[in-house]
C-alpha atoms as a PDB file:
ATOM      1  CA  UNK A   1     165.921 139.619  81.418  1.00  0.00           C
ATOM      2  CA  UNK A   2     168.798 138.151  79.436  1.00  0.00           C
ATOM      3  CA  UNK A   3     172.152 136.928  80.415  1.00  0.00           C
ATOM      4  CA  UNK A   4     175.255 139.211  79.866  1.00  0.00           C
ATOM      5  CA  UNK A   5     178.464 137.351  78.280  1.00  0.00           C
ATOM      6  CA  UNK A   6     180.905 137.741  81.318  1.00  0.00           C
ATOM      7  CA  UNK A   7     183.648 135.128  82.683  1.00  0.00           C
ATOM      8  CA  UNK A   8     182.086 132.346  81.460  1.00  0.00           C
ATOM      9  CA  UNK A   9     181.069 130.666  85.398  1.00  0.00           C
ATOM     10  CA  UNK A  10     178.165 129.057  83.735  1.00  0.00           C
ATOM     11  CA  UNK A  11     180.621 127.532  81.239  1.00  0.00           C
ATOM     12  CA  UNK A  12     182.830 126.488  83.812  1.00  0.00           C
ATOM     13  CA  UNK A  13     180.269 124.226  85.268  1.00  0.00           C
ATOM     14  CA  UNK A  14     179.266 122.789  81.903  1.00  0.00           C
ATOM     15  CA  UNK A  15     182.760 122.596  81.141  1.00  0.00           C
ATOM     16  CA  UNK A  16     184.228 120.357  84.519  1.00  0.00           C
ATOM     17  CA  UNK A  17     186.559 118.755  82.733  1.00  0.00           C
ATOM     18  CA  UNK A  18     188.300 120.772  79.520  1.00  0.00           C
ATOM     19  CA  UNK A  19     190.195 123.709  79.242  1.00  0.00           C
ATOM     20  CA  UNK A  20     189.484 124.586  82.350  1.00  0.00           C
ATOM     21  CA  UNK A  21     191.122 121.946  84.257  1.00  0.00           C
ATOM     22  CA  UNK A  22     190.030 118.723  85.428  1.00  0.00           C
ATOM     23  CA  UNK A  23     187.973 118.643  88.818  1.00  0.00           C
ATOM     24  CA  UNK A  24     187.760 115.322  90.608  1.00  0.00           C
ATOM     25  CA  UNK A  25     184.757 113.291  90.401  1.00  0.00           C
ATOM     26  CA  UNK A  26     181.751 114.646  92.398  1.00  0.00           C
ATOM     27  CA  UNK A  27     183.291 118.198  92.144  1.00  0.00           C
ATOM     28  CA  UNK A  28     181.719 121.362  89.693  1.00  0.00           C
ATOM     29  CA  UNK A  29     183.011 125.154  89.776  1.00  0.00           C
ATOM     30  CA  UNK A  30     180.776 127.252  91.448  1.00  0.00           C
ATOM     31  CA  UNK A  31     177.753 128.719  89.157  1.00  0.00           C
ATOM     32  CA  UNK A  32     176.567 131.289  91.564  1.00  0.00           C
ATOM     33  CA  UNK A  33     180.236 132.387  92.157  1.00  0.00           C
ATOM     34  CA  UNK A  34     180.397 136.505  91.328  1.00  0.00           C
ATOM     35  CA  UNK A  35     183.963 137.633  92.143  1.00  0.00           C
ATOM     36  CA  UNK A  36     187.589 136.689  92.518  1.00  0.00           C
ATOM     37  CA  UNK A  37     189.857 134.426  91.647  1.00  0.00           C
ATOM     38  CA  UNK A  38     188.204 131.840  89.071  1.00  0.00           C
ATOM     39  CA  UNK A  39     189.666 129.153  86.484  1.00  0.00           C
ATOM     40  CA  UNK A  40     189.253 131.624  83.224  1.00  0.00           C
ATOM     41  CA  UNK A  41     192.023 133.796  84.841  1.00  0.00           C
ATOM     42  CA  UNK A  42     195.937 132.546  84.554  1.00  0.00           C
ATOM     43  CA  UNK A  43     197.998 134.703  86.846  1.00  0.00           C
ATOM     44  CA  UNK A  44     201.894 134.553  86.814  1.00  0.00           C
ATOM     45  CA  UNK A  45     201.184 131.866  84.116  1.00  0.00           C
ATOM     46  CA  UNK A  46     199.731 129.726  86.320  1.00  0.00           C
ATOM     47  CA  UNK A  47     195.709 128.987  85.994  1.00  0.00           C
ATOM     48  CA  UNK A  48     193.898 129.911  88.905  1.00  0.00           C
ATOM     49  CA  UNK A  49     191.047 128.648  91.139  1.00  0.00           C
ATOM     50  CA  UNK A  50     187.816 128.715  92.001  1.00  0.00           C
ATOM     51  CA  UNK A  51     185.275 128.095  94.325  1.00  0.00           C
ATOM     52  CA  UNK A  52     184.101 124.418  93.812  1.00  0.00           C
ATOM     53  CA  UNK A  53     180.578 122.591  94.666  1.00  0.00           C
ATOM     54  CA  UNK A  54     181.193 118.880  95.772  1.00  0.00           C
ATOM     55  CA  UNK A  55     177.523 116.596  94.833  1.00  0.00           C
ATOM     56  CA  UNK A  56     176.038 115.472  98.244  1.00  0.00           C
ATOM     57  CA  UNK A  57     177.216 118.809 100.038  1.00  0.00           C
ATOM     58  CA  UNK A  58     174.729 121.252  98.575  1.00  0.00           C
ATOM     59  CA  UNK A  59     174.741 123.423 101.606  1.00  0.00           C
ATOM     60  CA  UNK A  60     178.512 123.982 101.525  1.00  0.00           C
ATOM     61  CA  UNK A  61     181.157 125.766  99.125  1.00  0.00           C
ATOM     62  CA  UNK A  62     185.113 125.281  99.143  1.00  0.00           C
ATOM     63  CA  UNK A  63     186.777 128.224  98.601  1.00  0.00           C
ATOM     64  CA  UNK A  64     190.453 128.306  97.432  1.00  0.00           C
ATOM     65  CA  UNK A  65     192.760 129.487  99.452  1.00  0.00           C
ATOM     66  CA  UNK A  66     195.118 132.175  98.491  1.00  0.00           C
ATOM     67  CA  UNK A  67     198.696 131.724  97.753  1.00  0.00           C
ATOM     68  CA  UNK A  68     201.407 133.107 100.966  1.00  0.00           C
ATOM     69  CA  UNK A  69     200.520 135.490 103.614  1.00  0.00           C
ATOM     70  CA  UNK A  70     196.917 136.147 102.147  1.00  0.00           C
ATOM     71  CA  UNK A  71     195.476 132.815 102.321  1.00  0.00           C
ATOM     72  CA  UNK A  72     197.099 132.380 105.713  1.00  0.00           C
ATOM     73  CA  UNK A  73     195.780 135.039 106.906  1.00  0.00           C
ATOM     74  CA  UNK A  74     192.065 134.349 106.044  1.00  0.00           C
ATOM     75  CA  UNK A  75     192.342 130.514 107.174  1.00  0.00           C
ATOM     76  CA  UNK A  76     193.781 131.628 110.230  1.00  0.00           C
ATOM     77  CA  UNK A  77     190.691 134.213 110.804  1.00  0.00           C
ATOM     78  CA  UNK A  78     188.137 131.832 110.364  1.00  0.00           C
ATOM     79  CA  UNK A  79     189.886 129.285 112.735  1.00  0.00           C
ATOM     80  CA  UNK A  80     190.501 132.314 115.567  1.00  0.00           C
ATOM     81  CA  UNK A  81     186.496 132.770 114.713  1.00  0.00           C
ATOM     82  CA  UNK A  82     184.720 129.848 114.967  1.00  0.00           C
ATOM     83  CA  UNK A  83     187.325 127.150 116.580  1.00  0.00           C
ATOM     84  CA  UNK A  84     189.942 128.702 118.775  1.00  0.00           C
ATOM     85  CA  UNK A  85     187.386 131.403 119.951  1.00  0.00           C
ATOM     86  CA  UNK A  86     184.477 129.486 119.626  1.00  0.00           C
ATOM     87  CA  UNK A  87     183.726 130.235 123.607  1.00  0.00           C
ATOM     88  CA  UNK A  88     185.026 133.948 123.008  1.00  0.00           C
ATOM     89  CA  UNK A  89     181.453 135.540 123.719  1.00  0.00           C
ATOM     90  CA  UNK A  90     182.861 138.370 122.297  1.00  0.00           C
ATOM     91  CA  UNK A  91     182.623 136.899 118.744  1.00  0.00           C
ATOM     92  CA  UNK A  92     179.712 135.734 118.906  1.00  0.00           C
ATOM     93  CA  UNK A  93     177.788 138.962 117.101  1.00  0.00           C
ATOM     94  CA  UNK A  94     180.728 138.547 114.202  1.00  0.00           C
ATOM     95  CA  UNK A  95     180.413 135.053 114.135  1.00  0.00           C
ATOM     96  CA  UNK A  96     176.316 135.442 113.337  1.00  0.00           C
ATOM     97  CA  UNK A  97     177.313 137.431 110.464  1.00  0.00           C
ATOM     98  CA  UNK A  98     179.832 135.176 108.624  1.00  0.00           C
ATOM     99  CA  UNK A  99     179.679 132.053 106.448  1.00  0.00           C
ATOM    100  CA  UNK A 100     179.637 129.248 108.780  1.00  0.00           C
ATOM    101  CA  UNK A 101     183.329 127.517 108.978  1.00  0.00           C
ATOM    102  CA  UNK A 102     183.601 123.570 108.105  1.00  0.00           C
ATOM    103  CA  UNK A 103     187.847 123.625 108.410  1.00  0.00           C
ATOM    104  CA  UNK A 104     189.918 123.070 105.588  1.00  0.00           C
ATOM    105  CA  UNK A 105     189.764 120.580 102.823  1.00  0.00           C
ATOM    106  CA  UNK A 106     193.033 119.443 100.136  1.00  0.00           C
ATOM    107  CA  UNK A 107     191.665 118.643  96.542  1.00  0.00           C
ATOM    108  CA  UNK A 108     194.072 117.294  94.109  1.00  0.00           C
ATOM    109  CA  UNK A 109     193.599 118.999  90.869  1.00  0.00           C
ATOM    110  CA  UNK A 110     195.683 118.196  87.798  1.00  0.00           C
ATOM    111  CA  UNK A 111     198.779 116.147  89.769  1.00  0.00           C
ATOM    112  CA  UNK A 112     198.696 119.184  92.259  1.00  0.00           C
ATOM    113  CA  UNK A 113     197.377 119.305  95.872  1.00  0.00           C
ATOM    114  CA  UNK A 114     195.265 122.745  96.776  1.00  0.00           C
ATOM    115  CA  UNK A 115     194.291 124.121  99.946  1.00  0.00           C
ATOM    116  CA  UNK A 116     190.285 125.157 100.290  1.00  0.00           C
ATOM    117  CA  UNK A 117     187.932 126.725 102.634  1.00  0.00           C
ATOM    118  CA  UNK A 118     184.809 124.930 103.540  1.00  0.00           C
ATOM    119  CA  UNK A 119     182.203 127.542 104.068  1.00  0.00           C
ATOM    120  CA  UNK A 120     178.365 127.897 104.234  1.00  0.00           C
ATOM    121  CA  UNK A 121     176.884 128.616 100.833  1.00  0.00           C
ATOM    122  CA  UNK A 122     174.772 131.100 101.857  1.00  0.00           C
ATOM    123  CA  UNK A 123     172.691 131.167  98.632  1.00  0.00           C
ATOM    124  CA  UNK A 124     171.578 127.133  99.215  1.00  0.00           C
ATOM    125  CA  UNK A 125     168.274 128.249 101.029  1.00  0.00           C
ATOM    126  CA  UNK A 126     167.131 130.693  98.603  1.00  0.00           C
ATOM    127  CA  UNK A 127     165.041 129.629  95.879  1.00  0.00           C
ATOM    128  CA  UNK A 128     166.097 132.438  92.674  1.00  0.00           C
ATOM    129  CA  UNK A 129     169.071 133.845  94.702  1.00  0.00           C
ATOM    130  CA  UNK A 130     169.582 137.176  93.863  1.00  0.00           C
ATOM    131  CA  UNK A 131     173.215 138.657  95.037  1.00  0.00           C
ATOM    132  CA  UNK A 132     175.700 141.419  94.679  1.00  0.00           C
ATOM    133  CA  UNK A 133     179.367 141.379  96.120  1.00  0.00           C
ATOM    134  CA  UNK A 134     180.102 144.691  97.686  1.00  0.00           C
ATOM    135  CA  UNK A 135     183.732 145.390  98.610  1.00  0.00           C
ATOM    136  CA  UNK A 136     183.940 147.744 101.633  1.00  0.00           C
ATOM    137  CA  UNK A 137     186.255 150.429 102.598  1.00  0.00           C
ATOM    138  CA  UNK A 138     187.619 153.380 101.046  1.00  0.00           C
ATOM    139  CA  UNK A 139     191.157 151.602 101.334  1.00  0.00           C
ATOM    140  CA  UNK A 140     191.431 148.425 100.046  1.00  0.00           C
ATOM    141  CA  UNK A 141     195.197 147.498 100.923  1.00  0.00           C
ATOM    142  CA  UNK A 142     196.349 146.476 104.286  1.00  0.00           C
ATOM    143  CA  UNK A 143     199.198 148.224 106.251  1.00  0.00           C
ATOM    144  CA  UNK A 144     201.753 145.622 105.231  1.00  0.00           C
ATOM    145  CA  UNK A 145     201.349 146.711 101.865  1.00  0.00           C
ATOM    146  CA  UNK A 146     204.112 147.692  99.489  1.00  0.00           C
ATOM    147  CA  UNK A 147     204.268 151.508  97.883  1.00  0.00           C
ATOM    148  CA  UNK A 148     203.415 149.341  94.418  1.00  0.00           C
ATOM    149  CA  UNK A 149     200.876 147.907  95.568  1.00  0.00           C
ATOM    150  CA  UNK A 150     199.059 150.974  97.519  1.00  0.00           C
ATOM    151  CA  UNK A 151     199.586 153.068  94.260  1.00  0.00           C
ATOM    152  CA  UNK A 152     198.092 150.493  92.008  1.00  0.00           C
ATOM    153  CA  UNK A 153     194.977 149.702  94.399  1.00  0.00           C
ATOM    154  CA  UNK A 154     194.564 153.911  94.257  1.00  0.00           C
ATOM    155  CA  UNK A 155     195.135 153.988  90.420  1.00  0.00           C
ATOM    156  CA  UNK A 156     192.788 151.263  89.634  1.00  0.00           C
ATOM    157  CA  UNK A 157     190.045 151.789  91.665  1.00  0.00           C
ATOM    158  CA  UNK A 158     189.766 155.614  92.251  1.00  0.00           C
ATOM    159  CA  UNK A 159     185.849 155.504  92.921  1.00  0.00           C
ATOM    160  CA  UNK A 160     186.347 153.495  95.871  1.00  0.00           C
ATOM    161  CA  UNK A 161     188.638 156.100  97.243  1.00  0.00           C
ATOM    162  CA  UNK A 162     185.586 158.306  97.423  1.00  0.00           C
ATOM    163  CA  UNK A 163     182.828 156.803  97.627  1.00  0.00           C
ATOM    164  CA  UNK A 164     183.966 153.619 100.337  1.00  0.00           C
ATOM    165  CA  UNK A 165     182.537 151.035  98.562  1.00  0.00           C
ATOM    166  CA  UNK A 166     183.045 148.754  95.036  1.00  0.00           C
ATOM    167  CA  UNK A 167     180.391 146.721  93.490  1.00  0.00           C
ATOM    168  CA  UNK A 168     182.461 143.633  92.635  1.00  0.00           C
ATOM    169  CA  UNK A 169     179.449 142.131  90.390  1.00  0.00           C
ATOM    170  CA  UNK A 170     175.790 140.915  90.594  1.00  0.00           C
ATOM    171  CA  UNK A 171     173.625 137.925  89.609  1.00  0.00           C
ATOM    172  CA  UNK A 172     170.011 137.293  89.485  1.00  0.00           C
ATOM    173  CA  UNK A 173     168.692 134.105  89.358  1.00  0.00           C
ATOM    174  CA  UNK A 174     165.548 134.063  87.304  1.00  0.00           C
ATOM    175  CA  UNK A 175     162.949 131.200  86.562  1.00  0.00           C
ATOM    176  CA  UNK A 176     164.135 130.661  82.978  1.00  0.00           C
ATOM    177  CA  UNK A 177     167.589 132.387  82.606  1.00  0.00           C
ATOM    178  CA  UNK A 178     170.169 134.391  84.909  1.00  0.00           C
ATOM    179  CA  UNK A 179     171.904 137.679  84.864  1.00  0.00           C
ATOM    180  CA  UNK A 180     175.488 138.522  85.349  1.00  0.00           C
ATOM    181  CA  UNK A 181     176.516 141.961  85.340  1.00  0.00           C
ATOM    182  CA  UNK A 182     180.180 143.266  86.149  1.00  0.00           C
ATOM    183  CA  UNK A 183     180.688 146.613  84.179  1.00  0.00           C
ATOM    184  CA  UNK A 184     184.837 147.821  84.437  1.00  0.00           C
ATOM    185  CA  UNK A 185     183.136 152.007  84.352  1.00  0.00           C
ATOM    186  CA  UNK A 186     182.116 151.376  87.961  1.00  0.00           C
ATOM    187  CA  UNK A 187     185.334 151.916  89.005  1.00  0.00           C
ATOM    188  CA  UNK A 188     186.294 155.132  87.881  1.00  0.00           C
ATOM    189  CA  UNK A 189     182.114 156.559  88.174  1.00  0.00           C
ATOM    190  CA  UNK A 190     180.731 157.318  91.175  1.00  0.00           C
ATOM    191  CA  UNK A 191     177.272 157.898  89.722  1.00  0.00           C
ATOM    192  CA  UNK A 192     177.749 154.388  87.986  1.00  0.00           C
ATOM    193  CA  UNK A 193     178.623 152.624  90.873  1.00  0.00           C
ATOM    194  CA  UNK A 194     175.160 154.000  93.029  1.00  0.00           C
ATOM    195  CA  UNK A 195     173.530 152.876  90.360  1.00  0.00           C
ATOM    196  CA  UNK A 196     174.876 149.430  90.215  1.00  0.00           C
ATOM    197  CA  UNK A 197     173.581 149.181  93.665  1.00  0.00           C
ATOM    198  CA  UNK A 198     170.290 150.832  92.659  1.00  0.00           C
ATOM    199  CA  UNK A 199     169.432 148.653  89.371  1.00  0.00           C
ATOM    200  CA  UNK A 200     170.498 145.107  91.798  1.00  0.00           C
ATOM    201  CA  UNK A 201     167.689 146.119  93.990  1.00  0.00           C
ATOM    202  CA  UNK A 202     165.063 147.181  91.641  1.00  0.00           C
ATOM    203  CA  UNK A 203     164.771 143.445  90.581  1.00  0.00           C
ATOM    204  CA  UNK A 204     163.478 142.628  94.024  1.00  0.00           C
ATOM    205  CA  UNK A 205     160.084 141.947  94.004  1.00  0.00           C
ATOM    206  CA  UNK A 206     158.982 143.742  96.773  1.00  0.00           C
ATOM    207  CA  UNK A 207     162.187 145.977  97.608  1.00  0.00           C
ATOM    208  CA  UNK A 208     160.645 147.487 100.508  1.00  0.00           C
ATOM    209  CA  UNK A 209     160.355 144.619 102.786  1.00  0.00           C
ATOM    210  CA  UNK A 210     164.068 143.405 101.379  1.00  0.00           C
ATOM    211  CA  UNK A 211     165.115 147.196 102.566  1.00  0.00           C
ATOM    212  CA  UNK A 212     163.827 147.531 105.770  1.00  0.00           C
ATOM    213  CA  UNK A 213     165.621 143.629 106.702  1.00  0.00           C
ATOM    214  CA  UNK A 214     168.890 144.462 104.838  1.00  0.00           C
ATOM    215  CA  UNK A 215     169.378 147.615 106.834  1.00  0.00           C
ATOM    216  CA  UNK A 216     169.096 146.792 110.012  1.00  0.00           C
ATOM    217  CA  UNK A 217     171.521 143.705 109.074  1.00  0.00           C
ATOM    218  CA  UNK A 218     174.213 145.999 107.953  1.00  0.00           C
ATOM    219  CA  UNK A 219     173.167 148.136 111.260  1.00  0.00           C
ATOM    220  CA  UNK A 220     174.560 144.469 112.824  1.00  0.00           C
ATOM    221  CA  UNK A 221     177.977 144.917 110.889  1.00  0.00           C
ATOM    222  CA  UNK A 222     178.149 147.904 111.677  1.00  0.00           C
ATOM    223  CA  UNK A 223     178.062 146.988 115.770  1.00  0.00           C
ATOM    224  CA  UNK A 224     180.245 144.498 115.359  1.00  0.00           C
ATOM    225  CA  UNK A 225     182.783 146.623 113.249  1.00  0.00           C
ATOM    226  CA  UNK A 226     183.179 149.533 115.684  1.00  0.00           C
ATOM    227  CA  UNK A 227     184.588 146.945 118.921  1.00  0.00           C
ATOM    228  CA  UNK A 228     187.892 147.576 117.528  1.00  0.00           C
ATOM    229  CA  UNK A 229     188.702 143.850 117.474  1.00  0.00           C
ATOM    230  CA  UNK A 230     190.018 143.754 113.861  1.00  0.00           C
ATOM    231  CA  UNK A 231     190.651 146.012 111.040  1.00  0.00           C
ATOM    232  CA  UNK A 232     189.358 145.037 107.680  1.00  0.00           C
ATOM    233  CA  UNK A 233     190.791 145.788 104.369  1.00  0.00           C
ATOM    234  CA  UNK A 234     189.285 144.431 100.654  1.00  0.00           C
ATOM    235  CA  UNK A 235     186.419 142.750 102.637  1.00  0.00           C
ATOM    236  CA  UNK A 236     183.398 142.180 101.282  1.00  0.00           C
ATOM    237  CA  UNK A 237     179.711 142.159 102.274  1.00  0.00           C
ATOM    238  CA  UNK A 238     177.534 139.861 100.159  1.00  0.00           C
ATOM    239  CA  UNK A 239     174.000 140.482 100.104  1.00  0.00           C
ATOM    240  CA  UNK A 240     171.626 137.609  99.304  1.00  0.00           C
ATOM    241  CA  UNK A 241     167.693 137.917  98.695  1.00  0.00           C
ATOM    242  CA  UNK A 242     164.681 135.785  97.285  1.00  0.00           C
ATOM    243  CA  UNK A 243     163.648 136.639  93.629  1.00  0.00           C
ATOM    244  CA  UNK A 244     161.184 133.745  93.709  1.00  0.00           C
ATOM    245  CA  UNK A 245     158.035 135.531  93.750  1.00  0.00           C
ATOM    246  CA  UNK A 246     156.366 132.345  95.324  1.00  0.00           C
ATOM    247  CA  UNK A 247     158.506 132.423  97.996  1.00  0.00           C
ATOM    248  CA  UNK A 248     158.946 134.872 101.277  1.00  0.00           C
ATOM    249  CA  UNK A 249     160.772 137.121 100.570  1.00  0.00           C
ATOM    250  CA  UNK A 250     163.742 137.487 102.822  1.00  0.00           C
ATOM    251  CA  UNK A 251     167.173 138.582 102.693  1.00  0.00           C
ATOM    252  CA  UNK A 252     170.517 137.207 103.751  1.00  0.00           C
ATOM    253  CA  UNK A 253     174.107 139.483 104.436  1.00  0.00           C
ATOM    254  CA  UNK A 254     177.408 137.691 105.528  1.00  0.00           C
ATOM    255  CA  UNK A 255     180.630 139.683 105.812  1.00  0.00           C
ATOM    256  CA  UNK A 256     182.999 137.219 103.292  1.00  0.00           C
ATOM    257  CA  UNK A 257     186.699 138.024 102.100  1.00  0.00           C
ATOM    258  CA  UNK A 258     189.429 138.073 104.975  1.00  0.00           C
ATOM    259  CA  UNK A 259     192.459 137.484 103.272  1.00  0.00           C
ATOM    260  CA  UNK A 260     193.435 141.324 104.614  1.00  0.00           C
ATOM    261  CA  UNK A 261     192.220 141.555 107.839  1.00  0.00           C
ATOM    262  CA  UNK A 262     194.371 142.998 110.849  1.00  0.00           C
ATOM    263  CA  UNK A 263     194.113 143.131 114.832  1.00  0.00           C
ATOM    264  CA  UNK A 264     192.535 146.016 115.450  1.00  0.00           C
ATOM    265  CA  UNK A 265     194.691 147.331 118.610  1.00  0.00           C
ATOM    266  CA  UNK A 266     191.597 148.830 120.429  1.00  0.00           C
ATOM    267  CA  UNK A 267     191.355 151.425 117.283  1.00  0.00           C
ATOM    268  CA  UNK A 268     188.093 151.965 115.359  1.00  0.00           C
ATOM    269  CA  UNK A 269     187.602 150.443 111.941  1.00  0.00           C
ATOM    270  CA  UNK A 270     187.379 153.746 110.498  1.00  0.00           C
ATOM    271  CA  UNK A 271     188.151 152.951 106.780  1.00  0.00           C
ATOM    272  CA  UNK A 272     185.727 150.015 106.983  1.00  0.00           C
ATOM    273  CA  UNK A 273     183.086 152.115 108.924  1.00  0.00           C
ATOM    274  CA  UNK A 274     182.969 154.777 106.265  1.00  0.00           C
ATOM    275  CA  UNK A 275     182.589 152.825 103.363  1.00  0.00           C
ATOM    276  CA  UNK A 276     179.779 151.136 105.168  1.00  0.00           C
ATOM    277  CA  UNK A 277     178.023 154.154 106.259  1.00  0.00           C
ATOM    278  CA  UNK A 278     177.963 154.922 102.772  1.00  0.00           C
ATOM    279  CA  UNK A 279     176.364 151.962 101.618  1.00  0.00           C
ATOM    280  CA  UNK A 280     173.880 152.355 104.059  1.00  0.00           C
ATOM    281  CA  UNK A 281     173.143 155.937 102.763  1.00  0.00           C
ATOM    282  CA  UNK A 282     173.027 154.472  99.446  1.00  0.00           C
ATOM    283  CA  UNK A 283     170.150 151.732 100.597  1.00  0.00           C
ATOM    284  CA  UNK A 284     168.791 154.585 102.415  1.00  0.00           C
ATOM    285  CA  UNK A 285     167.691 155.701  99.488  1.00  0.00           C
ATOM    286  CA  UNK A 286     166.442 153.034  97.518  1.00  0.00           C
END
């Protein structure tokens, strides 16, 4: 299988120090990273981050921190998760099924200080990680948001209005090359969109053993979504298995993305439940 030409990650990493700004010593942009903010985008004119790889911390990733409320809001989540509530036995399910928290780090990068996550890399223990970003929920903007910004979320991504879920992007890692694949038509395609889901999978090597684990992790998330602790909006689900044929063949899930969440107020996740029921249905099917 051949690589697709898509935001240049790979080149990023190869790149460290050029065009697309200049990382401190001992730091690389993420390879493996499939979605979100990354340094081939400029936004507002201003070029934007992404997640970073520091040598001699293999099994971590920083992630950058959004600018205002939004990257408040996720820092804050993680901290209420694993340090504030860290004896809250009532987190401990959710906990399981997120990116282990390290704090937060500041990285100077071209004269100016940025905030980042430090989070598990969840793909460090796989030998050919295979993974695919999956946004979840039908409604992807938070109550707080503007009348702009509801109308553009619905405008832009129509499919996920329907159908509850988004493939952000995928990438298999293969012995002697890797595939990217982010294709705009999933977004306005239903049919496209199941079958983003549908070709990620068919890579696996042995896709029955990878379905019967992966569903009865997202049958976890889906426990730990209906307590009606918090609402989720534009959260993700990332979905990690082996394509090393000469290893087991196992398969990882973490709930990632909280720069929307909300207190739930003893109401049920429903937005986030149905676009997670319908990924199940999807898998379901495989």
């Amino acid at each position: 299988m051949t690589s697709i030409a898509m935001p240049l990650i790979e080149d990023l990493a190869a790149n460290n120090n050029d065009k697309y700004g200049m990382l401190p010593l001992k730091f690389t942009w993420f390879e493996g990273q499939i979605a979100g903010h990354n340094p081939t985008m400029v936004k507002d004119g201003k070029r934007q981050l992404g997640m970073v790889k520091e040598s001699g911390n293999g099994d971590k990733i920083l992630k950058p921190a959004q600018d205002g409320k939004r990257g408040e809001r996720e820092v804050q989540f993680y901290h209420d998760v694993f340090v504030s509530g860290m004896n809250d036995p009532s987190l401990n399910d959710l906990r399981r099924l997120l990116p282990n928290f390290f704090g937060t780090r500041k990285i100077e990068i071209e004269a100016q200080e940025s905030l980042f996550l430090v989070l598990e890399d969840v793909t460090c223990t796989f030998s050919l990680p295979a993974s695919i970003d999956i946004k979840i929920g039908k409604q992807t903007f938070g109550p707080d948001a503007t009348e702009a910004k509801k109308l553009k979320e619905i405008e832009t991504n129509p499919v996920q209005g329907t159908l509850g879920y988004r493939v952000l992007g995928y990438r298999i890692a293969e012995q002697e090359d890797n595939t990217f694949k982010k294709d705009p038509k999933w977004r306005s395609e239903e049919n496209r969109m199941i079958s983003a889901v549908q070709e990620f999978f068919d890579q696996a090597h042995d896709v029955h053993i990878i379905k019967e684990q992966l569903l009865e992790k997202l049958g976890h998330i889906k426990k730990v979504a209906g307590k009606r602790r918090f609402h989720m909006y534009s959260s993700s689900i990332l979905i990690v298995y082996e394509n090393d044929r000469n290893c087991e063949q196992n398969v990882d899930v973490r709930m990632i993305d909280f720069s929307h969440v909300h207190p739930g107020m003893g109401l049920p996740d429903d937005n986030y439940l149905f676009g997670l029921n319908r990924l199940i249905e999807t898998i379901e099917e495989l």
